[in-house]
Protein backbone atom coordinates (compact mmCIF):
# COMPACT_ATOMS: atom_id res chain seq x y z
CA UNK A 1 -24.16 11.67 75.22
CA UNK A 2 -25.62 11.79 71.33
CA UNK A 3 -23.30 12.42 68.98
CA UNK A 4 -23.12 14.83 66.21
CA UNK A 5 -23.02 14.31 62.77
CA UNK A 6 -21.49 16.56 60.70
CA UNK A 7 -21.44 17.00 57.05
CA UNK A 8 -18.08 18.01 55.06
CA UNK A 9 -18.75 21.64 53.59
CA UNK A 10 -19.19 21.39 49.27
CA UNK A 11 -15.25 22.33 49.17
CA UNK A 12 -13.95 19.19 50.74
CA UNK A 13 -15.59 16.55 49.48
CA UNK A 14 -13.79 14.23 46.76
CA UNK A 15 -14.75 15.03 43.49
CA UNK A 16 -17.08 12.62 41.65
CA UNK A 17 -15.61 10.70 38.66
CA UNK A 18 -17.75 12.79 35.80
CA UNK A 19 -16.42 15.51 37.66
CA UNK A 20 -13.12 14.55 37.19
CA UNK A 21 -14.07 14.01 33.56
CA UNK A 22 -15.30 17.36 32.66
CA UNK A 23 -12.08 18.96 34.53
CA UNK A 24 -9.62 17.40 32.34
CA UNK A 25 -11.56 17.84 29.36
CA UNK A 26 -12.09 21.36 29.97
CA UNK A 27 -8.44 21.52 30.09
CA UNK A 28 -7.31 19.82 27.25
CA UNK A 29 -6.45 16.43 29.33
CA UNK A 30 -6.64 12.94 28.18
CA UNK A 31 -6.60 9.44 29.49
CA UNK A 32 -2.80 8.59 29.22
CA UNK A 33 -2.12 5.62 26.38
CA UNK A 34 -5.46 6.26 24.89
CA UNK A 35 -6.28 5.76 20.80
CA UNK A 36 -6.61 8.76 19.00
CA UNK A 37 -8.78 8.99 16.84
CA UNK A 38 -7.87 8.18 13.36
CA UNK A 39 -7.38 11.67 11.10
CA UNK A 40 -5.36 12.32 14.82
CA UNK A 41 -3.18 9.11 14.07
CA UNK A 42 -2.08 9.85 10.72
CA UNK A 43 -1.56 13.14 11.24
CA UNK A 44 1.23 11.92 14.56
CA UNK A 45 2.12 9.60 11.83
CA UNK A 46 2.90 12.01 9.54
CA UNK A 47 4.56 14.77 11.76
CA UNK A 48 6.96 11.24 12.53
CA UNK A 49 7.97 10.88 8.62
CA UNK A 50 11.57 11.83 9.49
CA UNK A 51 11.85 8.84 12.39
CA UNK A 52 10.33 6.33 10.16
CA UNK A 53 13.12 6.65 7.64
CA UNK A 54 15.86 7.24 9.65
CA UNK A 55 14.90 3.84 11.67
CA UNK A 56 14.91 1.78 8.50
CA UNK A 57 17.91 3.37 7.19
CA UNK A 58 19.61 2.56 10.38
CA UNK A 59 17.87 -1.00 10.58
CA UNK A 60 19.36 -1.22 7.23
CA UNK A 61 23.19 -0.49 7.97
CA UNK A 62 23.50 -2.55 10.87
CA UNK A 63 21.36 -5.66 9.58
CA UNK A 64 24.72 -7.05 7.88
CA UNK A 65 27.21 -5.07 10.46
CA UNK A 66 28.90 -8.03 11.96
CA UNK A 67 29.46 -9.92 8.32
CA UNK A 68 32.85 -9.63 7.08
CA UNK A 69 30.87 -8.69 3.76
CA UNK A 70 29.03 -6.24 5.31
CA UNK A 71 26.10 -4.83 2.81
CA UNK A 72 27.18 -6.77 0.00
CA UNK A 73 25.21 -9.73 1.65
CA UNK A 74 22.13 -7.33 0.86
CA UNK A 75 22.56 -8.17 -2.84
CA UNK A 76 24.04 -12.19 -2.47
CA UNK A 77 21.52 -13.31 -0.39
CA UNK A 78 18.53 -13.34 -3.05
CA UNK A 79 21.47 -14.10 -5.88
CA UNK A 80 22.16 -17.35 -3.79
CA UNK A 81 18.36 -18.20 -3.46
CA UNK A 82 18.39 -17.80 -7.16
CA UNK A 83 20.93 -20.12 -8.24
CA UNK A 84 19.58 -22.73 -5.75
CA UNK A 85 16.24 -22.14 -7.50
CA UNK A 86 17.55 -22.34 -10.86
CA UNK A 87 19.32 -25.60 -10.22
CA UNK A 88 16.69 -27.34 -8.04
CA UNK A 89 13.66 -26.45 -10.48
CA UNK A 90 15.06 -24.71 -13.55
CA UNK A 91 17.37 -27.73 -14.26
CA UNK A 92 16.56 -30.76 -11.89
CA UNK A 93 12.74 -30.33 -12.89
CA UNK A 94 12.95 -28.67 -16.13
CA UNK A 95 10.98 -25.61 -15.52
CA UNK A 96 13.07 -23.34 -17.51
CA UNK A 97 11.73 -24.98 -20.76
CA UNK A 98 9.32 -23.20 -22.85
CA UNK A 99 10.66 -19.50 -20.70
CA UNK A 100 12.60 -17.48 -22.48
CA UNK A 101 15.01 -15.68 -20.93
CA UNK A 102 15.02 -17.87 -17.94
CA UNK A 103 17.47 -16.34 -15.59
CA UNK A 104 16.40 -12.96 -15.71
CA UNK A 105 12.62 -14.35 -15.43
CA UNK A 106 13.82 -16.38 -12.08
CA UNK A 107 15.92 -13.63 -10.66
CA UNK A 108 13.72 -10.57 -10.88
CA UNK A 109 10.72 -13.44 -9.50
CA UNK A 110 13.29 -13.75 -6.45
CA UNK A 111 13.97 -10.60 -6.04
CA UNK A 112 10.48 -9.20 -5.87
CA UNK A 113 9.25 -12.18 -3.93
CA UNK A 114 12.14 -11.70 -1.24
CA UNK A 115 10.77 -8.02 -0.64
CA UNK A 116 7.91 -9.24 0.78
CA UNK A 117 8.61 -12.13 2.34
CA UNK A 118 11.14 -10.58 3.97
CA UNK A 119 8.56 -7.58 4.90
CA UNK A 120 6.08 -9.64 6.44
CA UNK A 121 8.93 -11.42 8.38
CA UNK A 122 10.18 -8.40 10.08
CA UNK A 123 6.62 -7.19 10.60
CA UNK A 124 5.76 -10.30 12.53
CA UNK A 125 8.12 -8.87 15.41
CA UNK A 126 7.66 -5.28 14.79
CA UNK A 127 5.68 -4.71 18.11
CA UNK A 128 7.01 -7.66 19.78
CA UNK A 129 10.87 -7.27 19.36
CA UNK A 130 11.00 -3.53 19.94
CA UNK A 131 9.13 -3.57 23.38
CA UNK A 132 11.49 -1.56 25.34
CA UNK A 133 10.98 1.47 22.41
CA UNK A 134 7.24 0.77 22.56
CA UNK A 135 7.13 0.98 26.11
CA UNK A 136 9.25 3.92 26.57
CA UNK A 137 8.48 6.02 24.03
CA UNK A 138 5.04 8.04 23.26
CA UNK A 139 4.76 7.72 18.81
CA UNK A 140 2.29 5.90 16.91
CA UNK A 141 3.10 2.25 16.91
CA UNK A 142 2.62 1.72 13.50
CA UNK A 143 5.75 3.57 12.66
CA UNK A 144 7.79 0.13 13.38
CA UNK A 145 5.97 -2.23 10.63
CA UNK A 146 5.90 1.09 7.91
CA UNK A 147 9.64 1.38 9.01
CA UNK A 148 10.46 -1.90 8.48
CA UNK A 149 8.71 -2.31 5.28
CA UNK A 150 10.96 0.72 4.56
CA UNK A 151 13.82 -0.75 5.13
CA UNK A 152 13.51 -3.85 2.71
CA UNK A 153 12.37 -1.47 -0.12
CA UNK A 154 15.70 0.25 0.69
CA UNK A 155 17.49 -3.07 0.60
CA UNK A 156 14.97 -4.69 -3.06
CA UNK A 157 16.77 -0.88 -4.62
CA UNK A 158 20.67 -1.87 -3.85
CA UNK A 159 19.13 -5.59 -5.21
CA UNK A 160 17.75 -4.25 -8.10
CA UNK A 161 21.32 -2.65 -9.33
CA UNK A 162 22.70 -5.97 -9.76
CA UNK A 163 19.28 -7.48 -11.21
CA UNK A 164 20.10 -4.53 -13.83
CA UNK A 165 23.31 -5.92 -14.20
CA UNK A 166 22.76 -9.45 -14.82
CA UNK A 167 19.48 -8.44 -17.43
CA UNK A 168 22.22 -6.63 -19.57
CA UNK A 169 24.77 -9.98 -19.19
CA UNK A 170 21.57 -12.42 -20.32
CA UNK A 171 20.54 -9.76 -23.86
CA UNK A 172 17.96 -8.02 -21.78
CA UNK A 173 17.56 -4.77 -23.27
CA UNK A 174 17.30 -1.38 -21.74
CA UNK A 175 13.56 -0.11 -23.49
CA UNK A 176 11.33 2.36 -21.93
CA UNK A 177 8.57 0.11 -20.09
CA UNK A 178 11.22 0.01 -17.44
CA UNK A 179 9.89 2.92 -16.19
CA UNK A 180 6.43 0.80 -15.17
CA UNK A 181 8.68 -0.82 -12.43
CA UNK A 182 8.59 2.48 -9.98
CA UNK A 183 4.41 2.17 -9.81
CA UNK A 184 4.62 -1.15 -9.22
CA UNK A 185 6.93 -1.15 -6.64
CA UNK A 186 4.93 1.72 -5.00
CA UNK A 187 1.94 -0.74 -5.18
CA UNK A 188 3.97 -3.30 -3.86
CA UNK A 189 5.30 -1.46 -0.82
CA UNK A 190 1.77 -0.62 -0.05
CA UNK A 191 0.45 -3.49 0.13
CA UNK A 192 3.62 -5.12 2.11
CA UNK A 193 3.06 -2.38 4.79
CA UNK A 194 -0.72 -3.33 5.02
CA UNK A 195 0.25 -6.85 5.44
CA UNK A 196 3.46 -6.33 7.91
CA UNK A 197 1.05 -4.18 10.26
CA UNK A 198 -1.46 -7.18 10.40
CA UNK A 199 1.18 -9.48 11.39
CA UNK A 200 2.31 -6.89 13.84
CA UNK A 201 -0.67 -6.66 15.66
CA UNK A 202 -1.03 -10.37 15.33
CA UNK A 203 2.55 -10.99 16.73
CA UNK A 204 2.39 -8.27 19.17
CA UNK A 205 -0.69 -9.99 20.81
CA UNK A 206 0.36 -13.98 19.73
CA UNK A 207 4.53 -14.08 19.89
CA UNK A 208 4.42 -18.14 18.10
CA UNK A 209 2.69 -16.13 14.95
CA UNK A 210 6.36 -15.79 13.86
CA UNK A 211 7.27 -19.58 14.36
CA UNK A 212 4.41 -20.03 11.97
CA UNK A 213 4.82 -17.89 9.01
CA UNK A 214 8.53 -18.97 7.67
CA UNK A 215 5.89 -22.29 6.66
CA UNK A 216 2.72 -19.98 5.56
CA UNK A 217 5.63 -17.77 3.43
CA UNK A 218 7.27 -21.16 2.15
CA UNK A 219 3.92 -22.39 0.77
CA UNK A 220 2.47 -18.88 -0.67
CA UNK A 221 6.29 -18.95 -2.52
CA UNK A 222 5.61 -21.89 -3.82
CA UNK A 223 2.30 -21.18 -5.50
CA UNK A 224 3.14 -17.87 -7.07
CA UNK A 225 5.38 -18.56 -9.91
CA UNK A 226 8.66 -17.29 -8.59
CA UNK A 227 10.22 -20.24 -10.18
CA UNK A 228 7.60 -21.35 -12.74
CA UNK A 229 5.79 -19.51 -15.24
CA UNK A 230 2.01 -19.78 -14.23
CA UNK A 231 0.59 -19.05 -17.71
CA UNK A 232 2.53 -21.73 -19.26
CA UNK A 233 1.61 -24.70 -16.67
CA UNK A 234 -1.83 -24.00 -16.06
CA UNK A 235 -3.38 -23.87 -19.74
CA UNK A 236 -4.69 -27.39 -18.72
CA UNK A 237 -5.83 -26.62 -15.69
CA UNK A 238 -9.14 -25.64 -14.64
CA UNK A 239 -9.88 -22.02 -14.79
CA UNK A 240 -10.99 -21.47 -11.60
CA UNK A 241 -7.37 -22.65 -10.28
CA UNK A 242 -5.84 -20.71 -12.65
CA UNK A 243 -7.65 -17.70 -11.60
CA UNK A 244 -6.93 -17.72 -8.12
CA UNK A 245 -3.00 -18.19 -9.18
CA UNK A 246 -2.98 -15.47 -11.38
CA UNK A 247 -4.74 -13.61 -9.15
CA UNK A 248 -2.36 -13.98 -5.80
CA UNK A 249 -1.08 -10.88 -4.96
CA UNK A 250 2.84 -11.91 -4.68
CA UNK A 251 1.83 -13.17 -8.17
CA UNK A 252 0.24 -10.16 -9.37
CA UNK A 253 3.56 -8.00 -8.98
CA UNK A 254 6.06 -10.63 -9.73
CA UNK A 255 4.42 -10.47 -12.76
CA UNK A 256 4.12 -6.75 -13.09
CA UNK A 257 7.51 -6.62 -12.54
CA UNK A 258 8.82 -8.59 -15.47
CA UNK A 259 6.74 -7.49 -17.48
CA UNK A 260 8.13 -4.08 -16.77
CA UNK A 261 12.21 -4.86 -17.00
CA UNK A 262 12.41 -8.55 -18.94
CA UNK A 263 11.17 -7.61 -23.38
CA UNK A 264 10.09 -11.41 -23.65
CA UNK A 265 7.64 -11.53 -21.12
CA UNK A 266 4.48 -10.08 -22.79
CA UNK A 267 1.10 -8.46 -21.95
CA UNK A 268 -0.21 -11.98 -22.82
CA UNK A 269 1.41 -13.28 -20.35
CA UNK A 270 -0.41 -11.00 -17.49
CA UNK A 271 -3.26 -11.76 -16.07
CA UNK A 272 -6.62 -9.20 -17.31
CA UNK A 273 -6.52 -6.42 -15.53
CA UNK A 274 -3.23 -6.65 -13.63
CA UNK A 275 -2.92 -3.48 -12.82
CA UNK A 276 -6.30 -2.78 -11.66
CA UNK A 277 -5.87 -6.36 -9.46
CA UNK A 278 -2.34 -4.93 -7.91
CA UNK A 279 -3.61 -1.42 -7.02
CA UNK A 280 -6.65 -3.38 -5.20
CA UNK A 281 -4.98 -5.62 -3.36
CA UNK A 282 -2.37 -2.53 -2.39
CA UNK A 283 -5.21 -0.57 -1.25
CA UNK A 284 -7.43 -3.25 0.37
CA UNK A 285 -4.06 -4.67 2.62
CA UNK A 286 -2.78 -0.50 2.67
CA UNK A 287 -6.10 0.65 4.19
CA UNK A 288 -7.31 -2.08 5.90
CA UNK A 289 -4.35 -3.14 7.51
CA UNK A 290 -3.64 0.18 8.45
CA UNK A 291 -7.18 0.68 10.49
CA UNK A 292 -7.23 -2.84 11.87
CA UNK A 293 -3.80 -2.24 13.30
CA UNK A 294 -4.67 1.54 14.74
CA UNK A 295 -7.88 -0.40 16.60
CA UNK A 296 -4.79 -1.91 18.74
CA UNK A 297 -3.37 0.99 19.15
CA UNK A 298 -3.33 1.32 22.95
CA UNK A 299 -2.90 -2.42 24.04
CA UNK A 300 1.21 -2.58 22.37
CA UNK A 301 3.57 -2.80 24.79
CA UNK A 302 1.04 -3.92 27.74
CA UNK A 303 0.42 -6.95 29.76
């Protein structure tokens, strides 16, 4: 007995792939997790503003909750670092000759350099300490390194109170060029953002990236005259090497910074073209670290 063959009618056949395609774009659908594109990403970013500052602010308040000191650790911490800093190379090495006002000089070098250290730090584990919020929640990913930047600006303004302080107890006076410290500590933040969300990509994807940088931080420190004034010990030096010191962008706003808040430390001082040099480096790390983390945007949380 032959058999017959018979041929599902148009209506109950499965659908073909492209078919499935055109459906859901038709519709308005999209593959679940996927990129946006990137005006689409900093608009979500945007419309987020709220979240990204309330996270930081809360990050902030329970960073010190289980101290006994609570939030006064936010402003002893870097005052510690400075005196160790001050003994170990301002007095047992003699860097403080040939500075004036050497405390203030040291202080406001820890101070700034702390920001972004401690930035990039918390950045490192952005993606990879906050999995279960990544992985539960639907909001662009780069609102955890920007938050976290935020949150150590938050924490460098209670600092810079007593920095204030202790520039009025060394003869610092109050003068107007103060003022130049709120652009560059809007460069600053930039550029610590750019950096903490290529260290959060970096991290997210290689965990040991934060064993490393404590040493990579440690060594940048060390070579951008938080403790040493880089004018005054590299006149012998060859210019190239001077150059690239001056140059460094933890230099280039530690620098900026006293120049804004500490009357001894003049233009001559700065590097040429120190401002152009910090608003390049904030936009090169701002922008670029920015796209090159939104190119990862749909591989957080996975695997």
């Amino acid at each position: 007995m032959s058999q017959v063959l018979h041929t599902p009618p148009p209506s109950t056949r499965a659908p073909a792939a492209d078919d499935l395609a055109a459906l859901a774009a038709r519709h308005g659908l999209s593959v679940s997790g996927a990129r946006p594109t990137l005006p689409e990403y900093v608009r979500q970013l945007w419309a987020r503003r709220h979240f990204i500052s309330a996270f930081a602010t809360a990050k902030l308040t329970a960073q010190y909750s289980q101290a006994k000191l609570g939030q006064v650790w936010q402003v002893m911490t870097p005052l510690l670092n400075a005196a160790v800093y001050y003994f170990i190379f301002g007095v047992l090495l003699g860097t403080k000759h040939n500075v004036p006002d050497y405390v203030p000089f040291l202080v406001t070098g820890v101070f700034i350099w702390t920001f972004t250290q401690s930035s990039i730090m918390a950045g490192t584990r952005a993606i990879s300490g906050n999995l279960g919020l990544v992985r539960a929640l639907h909001f662009p990913r780069a609102a955890l390194p920007i938050s976290f930047a935020l949150q150590q600006l938050q924490q460098l303004l209670f600092s810079m109170a007593a920095l204030a302080v202790i520039l009025l107890c060394f003869g610092v006076p109050v003068s107007l060029s103060w003022v130049l410290a709120v652009p560059a500590l809007v460069l600053q933040f930039t550029f610590n953002a750019g950096v903490s969300m290529i260290v959060a990509r970096l991290g997210a994807k290689t965990p040991d990236i934060a064993q490393l940088m404590p040493f990579v931080l440690r060594t940048w420190m060390y070579v951008s005259g938080v403790m040493w004034s880089i004018d005054k010990l590299t006149r012998k030096e060859p210019h190239v090497l001077r150059v690239l010191l001056e140059l460094n962008p933890a230099a280039v706003y530690i620098d900026l910074m006293r120049f804004a808040l500490i009357d001894s430390f003049h233009a001559a001082a700065l590097p040429p073209h120190v401002w152009a040099a910090a608003t390049g480096w904030a936009l090169l790390a701002g922008i670029g670290g920015f796209i090159y983390f939104w190119k990862a945007e749909e591989t957080y949380g996975r695997g």
